[in-house]
Protein backbone atom coordinates (compact mmCIF):
# COMPACT_ATOMS: atom_id res chain seq x y z
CA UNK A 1 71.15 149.10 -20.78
CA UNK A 2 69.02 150.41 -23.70
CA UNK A 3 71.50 148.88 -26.28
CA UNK A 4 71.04 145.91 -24.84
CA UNK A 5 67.07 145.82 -24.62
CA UNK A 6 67.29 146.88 -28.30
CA UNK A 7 69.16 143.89 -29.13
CA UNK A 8 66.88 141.90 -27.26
CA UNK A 9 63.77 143.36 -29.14
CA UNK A 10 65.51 142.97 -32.47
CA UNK A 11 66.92 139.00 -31.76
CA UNK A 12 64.16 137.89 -28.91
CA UNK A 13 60.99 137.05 -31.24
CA UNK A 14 58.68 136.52 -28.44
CA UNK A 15 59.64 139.74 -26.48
CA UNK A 16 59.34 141.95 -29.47
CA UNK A 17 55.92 140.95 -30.03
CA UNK A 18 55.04 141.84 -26.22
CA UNK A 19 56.56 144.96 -26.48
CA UNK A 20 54.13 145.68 -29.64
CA UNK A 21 51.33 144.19 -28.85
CA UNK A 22 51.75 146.06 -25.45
CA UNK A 23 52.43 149.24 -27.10
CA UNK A 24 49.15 149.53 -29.11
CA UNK A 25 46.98 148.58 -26.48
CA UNK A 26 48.36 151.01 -24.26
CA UNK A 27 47.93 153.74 -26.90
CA UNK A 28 44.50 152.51 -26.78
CA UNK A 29 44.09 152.37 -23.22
CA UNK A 30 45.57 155.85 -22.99
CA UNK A 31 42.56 157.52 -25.05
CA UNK A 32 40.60 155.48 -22.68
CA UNK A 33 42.06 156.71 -20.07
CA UNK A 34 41.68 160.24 -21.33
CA UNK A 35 38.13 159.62 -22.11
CA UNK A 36 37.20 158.35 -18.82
CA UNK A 37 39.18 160.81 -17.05
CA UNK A 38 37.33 164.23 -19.25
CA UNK A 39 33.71 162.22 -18.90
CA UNK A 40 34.79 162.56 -15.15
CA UNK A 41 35.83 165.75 -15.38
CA UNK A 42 32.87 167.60 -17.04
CA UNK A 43 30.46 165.47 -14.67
CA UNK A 44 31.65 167.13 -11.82
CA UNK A 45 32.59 170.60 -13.45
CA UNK A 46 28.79 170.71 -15.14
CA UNK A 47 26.48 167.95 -13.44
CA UNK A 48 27.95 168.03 -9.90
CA UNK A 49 30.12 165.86 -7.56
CA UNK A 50 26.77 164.15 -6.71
CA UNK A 51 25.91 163.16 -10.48
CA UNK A 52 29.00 161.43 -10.31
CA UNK A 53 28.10 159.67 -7.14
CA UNK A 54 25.06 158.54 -8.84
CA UNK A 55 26.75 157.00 -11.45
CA UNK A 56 28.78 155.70 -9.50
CA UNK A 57 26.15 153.85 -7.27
CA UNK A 58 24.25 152.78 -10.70
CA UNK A 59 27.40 151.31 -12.00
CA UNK A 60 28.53 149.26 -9.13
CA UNK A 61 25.30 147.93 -8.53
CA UNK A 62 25.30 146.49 -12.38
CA UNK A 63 28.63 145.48 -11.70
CA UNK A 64 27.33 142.72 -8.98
CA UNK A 65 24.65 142.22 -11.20
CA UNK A 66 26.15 141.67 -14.11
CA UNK A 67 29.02 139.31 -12.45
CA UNK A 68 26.34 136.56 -11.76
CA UNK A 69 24.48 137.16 -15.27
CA UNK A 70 28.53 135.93 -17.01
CA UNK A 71 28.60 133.37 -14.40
CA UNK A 72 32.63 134.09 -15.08
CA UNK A 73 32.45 132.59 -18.57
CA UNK A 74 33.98 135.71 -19.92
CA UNK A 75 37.32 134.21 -18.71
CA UNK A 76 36.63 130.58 -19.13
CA UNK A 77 35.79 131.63 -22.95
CA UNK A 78 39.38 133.83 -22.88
CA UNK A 79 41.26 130.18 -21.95
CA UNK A 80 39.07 127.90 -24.47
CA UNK A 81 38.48 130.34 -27.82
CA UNK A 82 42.33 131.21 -27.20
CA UNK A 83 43.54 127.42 -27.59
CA UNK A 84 40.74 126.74 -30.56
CA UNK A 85 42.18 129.76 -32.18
CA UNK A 86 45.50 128.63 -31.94
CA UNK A 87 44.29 125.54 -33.84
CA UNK A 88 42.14 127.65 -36.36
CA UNK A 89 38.99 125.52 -34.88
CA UNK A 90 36.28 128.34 -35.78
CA UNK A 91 33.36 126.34 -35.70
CA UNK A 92 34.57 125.14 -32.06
CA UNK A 93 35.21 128.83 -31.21
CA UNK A 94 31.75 129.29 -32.45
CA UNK A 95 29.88 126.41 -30.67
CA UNK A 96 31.52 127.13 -27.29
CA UNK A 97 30.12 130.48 -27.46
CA UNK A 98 26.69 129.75 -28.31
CA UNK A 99 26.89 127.59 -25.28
CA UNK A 100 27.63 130.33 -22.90
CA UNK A 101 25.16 132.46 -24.33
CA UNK A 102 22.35 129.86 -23.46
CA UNK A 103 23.56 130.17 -20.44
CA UNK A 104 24.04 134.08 -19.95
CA UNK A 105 21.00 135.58 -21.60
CA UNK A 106 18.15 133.73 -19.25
CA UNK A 107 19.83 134.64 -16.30
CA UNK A 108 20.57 137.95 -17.04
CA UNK A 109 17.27 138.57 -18.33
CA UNK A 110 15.98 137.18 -14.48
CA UNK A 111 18.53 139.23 -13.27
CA UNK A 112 16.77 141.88 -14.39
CA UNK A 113 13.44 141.33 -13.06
CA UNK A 114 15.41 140.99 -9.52
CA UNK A 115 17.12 144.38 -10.03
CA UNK A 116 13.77 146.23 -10.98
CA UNK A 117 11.54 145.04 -8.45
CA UNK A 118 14.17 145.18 -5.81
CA UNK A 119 14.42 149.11 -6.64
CA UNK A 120 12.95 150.79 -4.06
CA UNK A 121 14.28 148.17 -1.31
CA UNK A 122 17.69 148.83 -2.55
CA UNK A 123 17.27 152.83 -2.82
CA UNK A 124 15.43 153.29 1.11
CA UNK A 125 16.44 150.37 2.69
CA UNK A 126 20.46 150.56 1.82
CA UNK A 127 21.68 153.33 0.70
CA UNK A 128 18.80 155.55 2.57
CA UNK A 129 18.55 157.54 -0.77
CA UNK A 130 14.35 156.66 -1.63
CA UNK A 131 15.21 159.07 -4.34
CA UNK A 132 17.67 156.83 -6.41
CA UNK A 133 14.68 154.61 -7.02
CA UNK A 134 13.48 155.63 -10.11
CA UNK A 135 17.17 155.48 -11.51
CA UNK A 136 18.64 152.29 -10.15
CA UNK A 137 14.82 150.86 -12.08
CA UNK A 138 16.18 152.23 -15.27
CA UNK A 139 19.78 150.59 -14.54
CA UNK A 140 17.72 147.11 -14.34
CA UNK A 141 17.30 147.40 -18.02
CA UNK A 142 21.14 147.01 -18.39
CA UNK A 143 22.40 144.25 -17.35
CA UNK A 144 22.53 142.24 -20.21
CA UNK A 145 23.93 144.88 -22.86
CA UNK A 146 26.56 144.91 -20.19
CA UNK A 147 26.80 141.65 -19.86
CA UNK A 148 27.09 140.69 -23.06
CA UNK A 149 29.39 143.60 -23.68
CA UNK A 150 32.04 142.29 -21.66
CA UNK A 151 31.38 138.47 -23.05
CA UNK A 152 31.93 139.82 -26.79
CA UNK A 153 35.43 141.91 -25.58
CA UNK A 154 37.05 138.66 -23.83
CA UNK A 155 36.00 136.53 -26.38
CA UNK A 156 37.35 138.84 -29.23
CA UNK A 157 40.82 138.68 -26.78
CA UNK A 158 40.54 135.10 -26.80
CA UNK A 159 41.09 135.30 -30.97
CA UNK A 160 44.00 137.23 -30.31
CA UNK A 161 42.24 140.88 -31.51
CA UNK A 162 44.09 142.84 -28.60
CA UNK A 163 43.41 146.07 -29.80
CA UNK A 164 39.89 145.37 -30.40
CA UNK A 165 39.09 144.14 -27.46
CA UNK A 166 41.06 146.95 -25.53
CA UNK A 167 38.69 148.98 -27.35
CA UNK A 168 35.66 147.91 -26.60
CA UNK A 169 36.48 147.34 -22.87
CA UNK A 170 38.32 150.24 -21.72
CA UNK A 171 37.51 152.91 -24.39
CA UNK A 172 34.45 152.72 -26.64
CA UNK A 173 31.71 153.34 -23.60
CA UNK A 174 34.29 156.55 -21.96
CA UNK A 175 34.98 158.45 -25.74
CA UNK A 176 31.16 158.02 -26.58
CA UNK A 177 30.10 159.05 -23.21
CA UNK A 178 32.26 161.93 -23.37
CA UNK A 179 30.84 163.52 -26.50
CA UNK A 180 27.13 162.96 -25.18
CA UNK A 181 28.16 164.92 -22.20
CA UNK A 182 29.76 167.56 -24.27
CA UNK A 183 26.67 167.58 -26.52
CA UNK A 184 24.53 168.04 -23.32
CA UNK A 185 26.04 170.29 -21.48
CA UNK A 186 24.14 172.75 -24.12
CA UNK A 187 20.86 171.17 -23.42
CA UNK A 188 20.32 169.34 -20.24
CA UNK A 189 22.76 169.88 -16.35
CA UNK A 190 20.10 167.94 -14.66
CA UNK A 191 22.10 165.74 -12.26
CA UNK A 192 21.13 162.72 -13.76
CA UNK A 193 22.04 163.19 -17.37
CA UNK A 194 25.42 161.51 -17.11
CA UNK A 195 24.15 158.37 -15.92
CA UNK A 196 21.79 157.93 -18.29
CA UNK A 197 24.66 158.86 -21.20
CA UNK A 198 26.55 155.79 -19.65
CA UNK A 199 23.21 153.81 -20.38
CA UNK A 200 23.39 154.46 -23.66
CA UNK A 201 26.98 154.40 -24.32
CA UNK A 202 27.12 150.80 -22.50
CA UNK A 203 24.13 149.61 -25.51
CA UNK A 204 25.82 151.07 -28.45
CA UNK A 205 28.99 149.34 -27.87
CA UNK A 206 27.61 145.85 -26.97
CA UNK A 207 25.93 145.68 -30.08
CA UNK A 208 28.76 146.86 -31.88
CA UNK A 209 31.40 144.28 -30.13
CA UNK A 210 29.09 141.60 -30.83
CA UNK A 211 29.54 142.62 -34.60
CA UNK A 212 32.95 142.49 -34.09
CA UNK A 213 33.36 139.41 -32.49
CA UNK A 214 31.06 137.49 -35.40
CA UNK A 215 33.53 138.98 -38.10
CA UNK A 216 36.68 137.98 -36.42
CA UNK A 217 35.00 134.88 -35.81
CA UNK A 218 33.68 133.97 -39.15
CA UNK A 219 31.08 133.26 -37.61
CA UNK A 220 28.32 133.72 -40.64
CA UNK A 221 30.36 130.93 -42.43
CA UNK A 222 31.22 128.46 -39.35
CA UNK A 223 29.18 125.69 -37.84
CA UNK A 224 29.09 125.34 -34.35
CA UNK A 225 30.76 122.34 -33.47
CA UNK A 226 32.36 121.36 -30.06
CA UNK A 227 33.34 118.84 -27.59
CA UNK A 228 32.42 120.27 -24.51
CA UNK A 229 29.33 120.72 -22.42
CA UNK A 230 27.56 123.61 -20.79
CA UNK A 231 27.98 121.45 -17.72
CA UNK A 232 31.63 121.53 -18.51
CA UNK A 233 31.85 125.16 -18.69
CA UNK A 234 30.55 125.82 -15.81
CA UNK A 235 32.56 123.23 -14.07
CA UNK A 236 35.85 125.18 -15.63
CA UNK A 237 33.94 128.79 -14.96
CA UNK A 238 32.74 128.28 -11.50
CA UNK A 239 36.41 128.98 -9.69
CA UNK A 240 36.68 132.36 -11.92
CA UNK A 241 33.83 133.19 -11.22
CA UNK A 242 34.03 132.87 -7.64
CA UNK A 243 37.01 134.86 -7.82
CA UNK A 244 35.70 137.58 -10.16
CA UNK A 245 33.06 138.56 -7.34
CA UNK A 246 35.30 138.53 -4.85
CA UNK A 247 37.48 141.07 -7.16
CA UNK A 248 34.23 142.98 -7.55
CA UNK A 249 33.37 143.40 -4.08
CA UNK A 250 36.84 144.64 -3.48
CA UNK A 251 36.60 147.04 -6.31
CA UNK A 252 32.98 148.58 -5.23
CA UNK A 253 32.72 147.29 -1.55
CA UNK A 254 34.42 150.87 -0.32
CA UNK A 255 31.57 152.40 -3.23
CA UNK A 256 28.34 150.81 -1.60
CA UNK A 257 29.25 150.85 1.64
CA UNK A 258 30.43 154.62 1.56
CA UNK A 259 26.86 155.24 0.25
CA UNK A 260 25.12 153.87 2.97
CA UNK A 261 26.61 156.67 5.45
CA UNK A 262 27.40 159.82 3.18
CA UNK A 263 26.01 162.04 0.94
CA UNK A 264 26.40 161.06 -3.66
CA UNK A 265 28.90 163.68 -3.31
CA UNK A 266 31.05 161.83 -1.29
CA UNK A 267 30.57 158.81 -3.18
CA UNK A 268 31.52 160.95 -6.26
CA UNK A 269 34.60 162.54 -5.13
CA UNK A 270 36.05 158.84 -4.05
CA UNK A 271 35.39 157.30 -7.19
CA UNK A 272 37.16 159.89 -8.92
CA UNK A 273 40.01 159.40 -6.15
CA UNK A 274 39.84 155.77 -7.59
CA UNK A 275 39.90 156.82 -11.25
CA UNK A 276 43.25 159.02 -10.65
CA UNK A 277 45.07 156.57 -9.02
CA UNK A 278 44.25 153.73 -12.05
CA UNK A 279 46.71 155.83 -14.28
CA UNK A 280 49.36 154.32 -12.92
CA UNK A 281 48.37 150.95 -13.85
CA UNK A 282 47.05 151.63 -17.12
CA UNK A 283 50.50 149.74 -18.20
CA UNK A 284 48.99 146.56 -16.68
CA UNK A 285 45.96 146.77 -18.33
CA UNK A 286 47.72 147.31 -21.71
CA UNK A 287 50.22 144.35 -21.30
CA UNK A 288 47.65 142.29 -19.12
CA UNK A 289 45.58 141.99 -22.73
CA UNK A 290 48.03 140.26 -24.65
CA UNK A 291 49.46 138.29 -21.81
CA UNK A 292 46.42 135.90 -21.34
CA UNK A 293 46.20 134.40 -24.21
CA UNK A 294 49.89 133.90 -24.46
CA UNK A 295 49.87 132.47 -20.95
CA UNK A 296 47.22 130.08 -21.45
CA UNK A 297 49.53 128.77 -24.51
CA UNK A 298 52.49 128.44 -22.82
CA UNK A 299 50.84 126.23 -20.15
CA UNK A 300 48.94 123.79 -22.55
CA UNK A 301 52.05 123.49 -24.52
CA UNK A 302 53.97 122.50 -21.45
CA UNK A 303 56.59 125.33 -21.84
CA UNK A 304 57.42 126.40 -18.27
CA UNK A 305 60.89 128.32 -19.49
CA UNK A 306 58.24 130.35 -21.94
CA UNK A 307 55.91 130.78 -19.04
CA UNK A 308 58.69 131.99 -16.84
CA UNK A 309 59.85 134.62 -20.22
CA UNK A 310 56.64 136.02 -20.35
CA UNK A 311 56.27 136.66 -16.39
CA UNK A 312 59.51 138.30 -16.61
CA UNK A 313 59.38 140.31 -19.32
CA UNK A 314 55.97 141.64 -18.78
CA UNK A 315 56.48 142.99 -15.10
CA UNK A 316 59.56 144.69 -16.14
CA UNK A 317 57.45 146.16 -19.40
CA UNK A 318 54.70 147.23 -16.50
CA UNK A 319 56.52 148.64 -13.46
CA UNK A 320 58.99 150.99 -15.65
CA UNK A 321 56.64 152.61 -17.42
CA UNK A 322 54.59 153.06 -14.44
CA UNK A 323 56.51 154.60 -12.47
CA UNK A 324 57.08 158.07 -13.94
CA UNK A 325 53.18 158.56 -13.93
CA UNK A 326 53.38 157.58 -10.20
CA UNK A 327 56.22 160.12 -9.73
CA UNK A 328 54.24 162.66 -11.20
CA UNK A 329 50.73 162.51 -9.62
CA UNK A 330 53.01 162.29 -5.96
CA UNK A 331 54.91 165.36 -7.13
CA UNK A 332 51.57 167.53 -8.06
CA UNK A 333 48.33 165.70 -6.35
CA UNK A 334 47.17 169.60 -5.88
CA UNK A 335 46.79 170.31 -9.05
CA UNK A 336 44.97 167.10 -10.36
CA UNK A 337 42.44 167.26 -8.21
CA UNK A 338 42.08 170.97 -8.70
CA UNK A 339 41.20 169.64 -12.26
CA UNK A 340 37.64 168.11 -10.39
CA UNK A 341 36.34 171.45 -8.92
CA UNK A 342 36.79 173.12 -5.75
CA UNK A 343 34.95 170.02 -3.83
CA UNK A 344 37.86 168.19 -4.56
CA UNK A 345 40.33 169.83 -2.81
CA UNK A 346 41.64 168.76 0.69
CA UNK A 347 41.91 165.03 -0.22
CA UNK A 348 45.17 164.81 -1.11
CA UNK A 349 45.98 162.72 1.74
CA UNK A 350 43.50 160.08 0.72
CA UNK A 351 45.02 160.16 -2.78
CA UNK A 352 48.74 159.31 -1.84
CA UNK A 353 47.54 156.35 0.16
CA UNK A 354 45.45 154.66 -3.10
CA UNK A 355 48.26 155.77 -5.26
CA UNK A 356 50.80 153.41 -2.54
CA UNK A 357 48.20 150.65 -3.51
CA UNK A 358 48.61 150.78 -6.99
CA UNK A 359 52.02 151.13 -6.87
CA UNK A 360 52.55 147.88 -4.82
CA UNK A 361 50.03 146.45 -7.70
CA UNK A 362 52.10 146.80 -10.77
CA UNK A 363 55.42 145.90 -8.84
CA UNK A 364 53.16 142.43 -8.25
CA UNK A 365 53.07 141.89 -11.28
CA UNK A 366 50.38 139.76 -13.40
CA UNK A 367 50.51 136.66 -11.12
CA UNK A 368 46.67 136.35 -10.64
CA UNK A 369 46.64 135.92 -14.27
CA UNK A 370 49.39 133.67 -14.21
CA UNK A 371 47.08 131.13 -11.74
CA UNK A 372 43.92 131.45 -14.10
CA UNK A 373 45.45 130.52 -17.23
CA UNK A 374 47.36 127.34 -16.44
CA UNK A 375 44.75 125.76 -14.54
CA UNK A 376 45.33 127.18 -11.12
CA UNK A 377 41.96 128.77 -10.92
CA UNK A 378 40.86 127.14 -7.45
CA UNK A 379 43.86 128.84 -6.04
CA UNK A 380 43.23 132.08 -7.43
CA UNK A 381 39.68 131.92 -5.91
CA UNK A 382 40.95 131.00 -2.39
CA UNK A 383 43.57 133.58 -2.78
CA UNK A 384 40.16 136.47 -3.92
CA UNK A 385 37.97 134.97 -0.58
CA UNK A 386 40.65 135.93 2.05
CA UNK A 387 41.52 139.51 0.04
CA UNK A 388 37.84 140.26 0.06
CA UNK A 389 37.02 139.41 3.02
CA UNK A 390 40.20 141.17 4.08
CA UNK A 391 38.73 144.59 2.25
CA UNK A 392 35.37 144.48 3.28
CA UNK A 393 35.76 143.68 7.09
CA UNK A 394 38.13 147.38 7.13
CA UNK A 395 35.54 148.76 5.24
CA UNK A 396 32.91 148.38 8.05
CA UNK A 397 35.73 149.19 10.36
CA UNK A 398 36.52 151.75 8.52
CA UNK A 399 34.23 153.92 6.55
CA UNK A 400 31.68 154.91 9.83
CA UNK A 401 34.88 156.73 11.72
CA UNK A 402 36.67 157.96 9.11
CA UNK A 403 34.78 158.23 5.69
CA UNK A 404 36.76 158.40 2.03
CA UNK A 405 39.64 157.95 4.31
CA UNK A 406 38.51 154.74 5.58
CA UNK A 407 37.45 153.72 2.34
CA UNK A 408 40.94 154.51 1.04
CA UNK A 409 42.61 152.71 3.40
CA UNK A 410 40.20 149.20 3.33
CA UNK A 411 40.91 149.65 -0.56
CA UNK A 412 44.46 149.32 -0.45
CA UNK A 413 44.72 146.40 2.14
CA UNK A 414 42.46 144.44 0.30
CA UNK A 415 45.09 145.03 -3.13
CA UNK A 416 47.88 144.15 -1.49
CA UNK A 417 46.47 141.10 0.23
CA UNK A 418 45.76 139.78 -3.09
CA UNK A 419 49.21 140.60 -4.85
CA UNK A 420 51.29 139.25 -1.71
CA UNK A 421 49.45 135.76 -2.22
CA UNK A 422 49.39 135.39 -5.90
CA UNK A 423 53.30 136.10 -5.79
CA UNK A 424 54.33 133.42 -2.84
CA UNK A 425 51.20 131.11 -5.07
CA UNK A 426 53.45 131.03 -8.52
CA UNK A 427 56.64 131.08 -6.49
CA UNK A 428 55.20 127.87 -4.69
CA UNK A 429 53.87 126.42 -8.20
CA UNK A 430 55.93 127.54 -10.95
CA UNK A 431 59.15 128.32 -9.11
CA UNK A 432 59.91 131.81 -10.13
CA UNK A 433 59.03 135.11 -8.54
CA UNK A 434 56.45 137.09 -10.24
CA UNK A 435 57.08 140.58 -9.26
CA UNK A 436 59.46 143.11 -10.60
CA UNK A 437 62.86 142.56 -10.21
CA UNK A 438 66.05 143.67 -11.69
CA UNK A 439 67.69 140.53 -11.31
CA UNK A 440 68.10 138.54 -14.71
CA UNK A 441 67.53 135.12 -13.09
């Protein structure tokens, strides 16, 4: 069997350059994952379970915030700079983003105003915390570095710069947050600290993607030049971004709702529940970065039988080399959590159920992305409505009786509600299955 996937990566052009361009962005993605996983670690070992709850809070309320500030352009702009790239069109790659940012910066900057004079609503009124106020009024100040953070990453994948982009999305803010914690751990263990470390860390590293997306854009030396509208992007951005708040709320739902009935503690010691059980699908992250683009090819060059290659070849490249890191945390969930402090223990139980989610999640395969880059994006948002309603309807059902638990639980049926209909979705469109199979046909 390995003979014969050596052949294939010596003979099979196209696989070859998954399996690269999959291996450096999950070398990336692994310091990320590191990163993350130590700034996690020293917030609760130094700072406290509840200064992790607080940053969690801070961040999933920028998350919301930040999803209507993109408008979902960030993936529209993925689709579009990938095909002008392909046709070395710089000044269209340039004059499509301009576009967007007309678009993003005003309403982020609004955004803002919302955010900050919503504060003390948001801190009494829903998460019965009047003492988050002052911080969720700093977090107002964020939303566009974050916003135009996450623009300047998917943009820079659109040019085919996967392991900048994997960078700058999923490591830059965790490594330089980490070594500001380190540094203040010898200077300041007020509980607050960390999130204003992630602050900072989120500014740095907007302004230095957007320096990186200008020099892989030649942008200094292009002129912005391009066919389509700002009404047309947001005619091809609405569906994703439909479906990238539904995604949202089933990635933070469990977070904000968990808030409203227990203590930052809590909230802490499930989002670091959450962050464990990610490591098995870091492999879908890496091979999800390079897979986009190459998608979005395939489809405008009419190439189902490529389409159908890449499908294949990337769920196979995903679910093996997840699974020994799902082995392991099952075989020793004892000892990583040990790894958080002694408030950690105990919720082992609540860990093997989000590690069956993620599980079922990278045997799915990357079907979802499969829908939004060959024009399929109105099914993909149906597909996010029904999942998120799916999650957040346990979550209230949920979360009052049985806490992390329920949180755990709402988390997992929302995932697999999503993968089950993206797979029967491309089956129904495209003809193949999408999920892992050993089967060569």
């Amino acid at each position: 069997m390995f003979r014969k996937a050596f052949q294939k990566f010596k003979q099979d052009s196209s696989f070859k350059e998954t399996i690269l361009t999959s291996f450096y962005s999950l070398a990336i993605r692994v310091v990320g994952m590191f990163t993350g996983f130590l700034a996690t670690v020293i917030t609760t070992r130094f700072y406290g379970a509840d200064a992790l709850g607080i940053v969690s809070i801070c961040i999933a309320l920028l998350s919301f915030s930040v999803i209507v500030g993109k408008l979902g352009f960030d993936v529209s702009l993925v689709r579009f700079i990938s095909e002008f790239k392909s046709k070395k069109n710089y000044d269209a790659v340039k004059g499509i983003f301009l576009k967007a940012l007309k678009v993003m910066v005003p309403l982020s900057l609004l955004i803002t105003i919302l955010l900050f004079m919503f504060s003390d609503f948001l801190a009494v009124s829903v998460f019965h915390k009047p003492h988050l106020e002052k911080v969720i009024r700093y977090a107002s100040f964020f939303v566009l570095p974050i916003v135009l953070m996450l623009v300047n990453s998917e943009s820079i994948r659109g040019l085919k710069k996967i392991n900048a982009y994997t960078f700058y999305q999923t490591t830059a803010v965790s490594t330089l947050a980490t070594i500001l914690l380190i540094l203040f751990v010898f200077i300041d263990r007020g509980n607050r600290i960390p999130v204003y470390i992630q602050f900072v860390s989120i500014t740095i590293v907007s302004v230095l993607s957007l320096v990186s997306f200008f020099r892989f854009s030649f942008f200094s030396t292009s002129k912005a030049a391009v066919d389509l509208t700002v009404r047309d992007l947001i005619r091809t951005s609405s569906p994703f971004f439909l479906t990238t708040v539904m995604q949202l709320l089933m990635s933070w739902a469990g977070t904000l709702i968990l808030a409203a009935y227990v203590p930052e503690s809590e909230v802490g010691i499930y989002n670091a529940l959450v962050r464990i059980s990610t490591f098995t699908n870091i492999t879908i992250l890496a091979v999800n970065s390079g897979m986009m683009p190459k998608f979005a090819i395939a489809h405008a060059a009419g190439n189902s039988n490529e389409l159908k290659q890449l499908a294949r070849n990337s769920v196979r490249i995903i679910f093996l080399s997840a699974l020994p890191i799902f082995i392991l945390l099952m075989a020793f969930p004892g000892f990583v959590l040990q790894l958080f402090g002694k408030d950690f223990s105990g919720h082992e139980t609540a860990l093997y159920i989000l590690l069956f989610g993620q599980l079922f999640v990278v045997f799915a395969g990357l079907g979802s992305q499969i829908l939004n880059m060959t024009d399929r994006q109105h099914l993909m948002r149906n597909i996010s409505i029904v999942s998120a309603f799916a999650n957040i309807l346990f979550c209230f059902l949920l979360i009052p009786a049985y806490g992390i638990i329920g949180a755990c639980i709402a988390q997992v049926i929302g995932m697999v509600a999503w993968n089950v209909m993206c797979i029967l979705t491309v089956h129904s469109k495209f003809g193949f299955w999408a999920f892992f199979s050993f089967s060569k046909k």
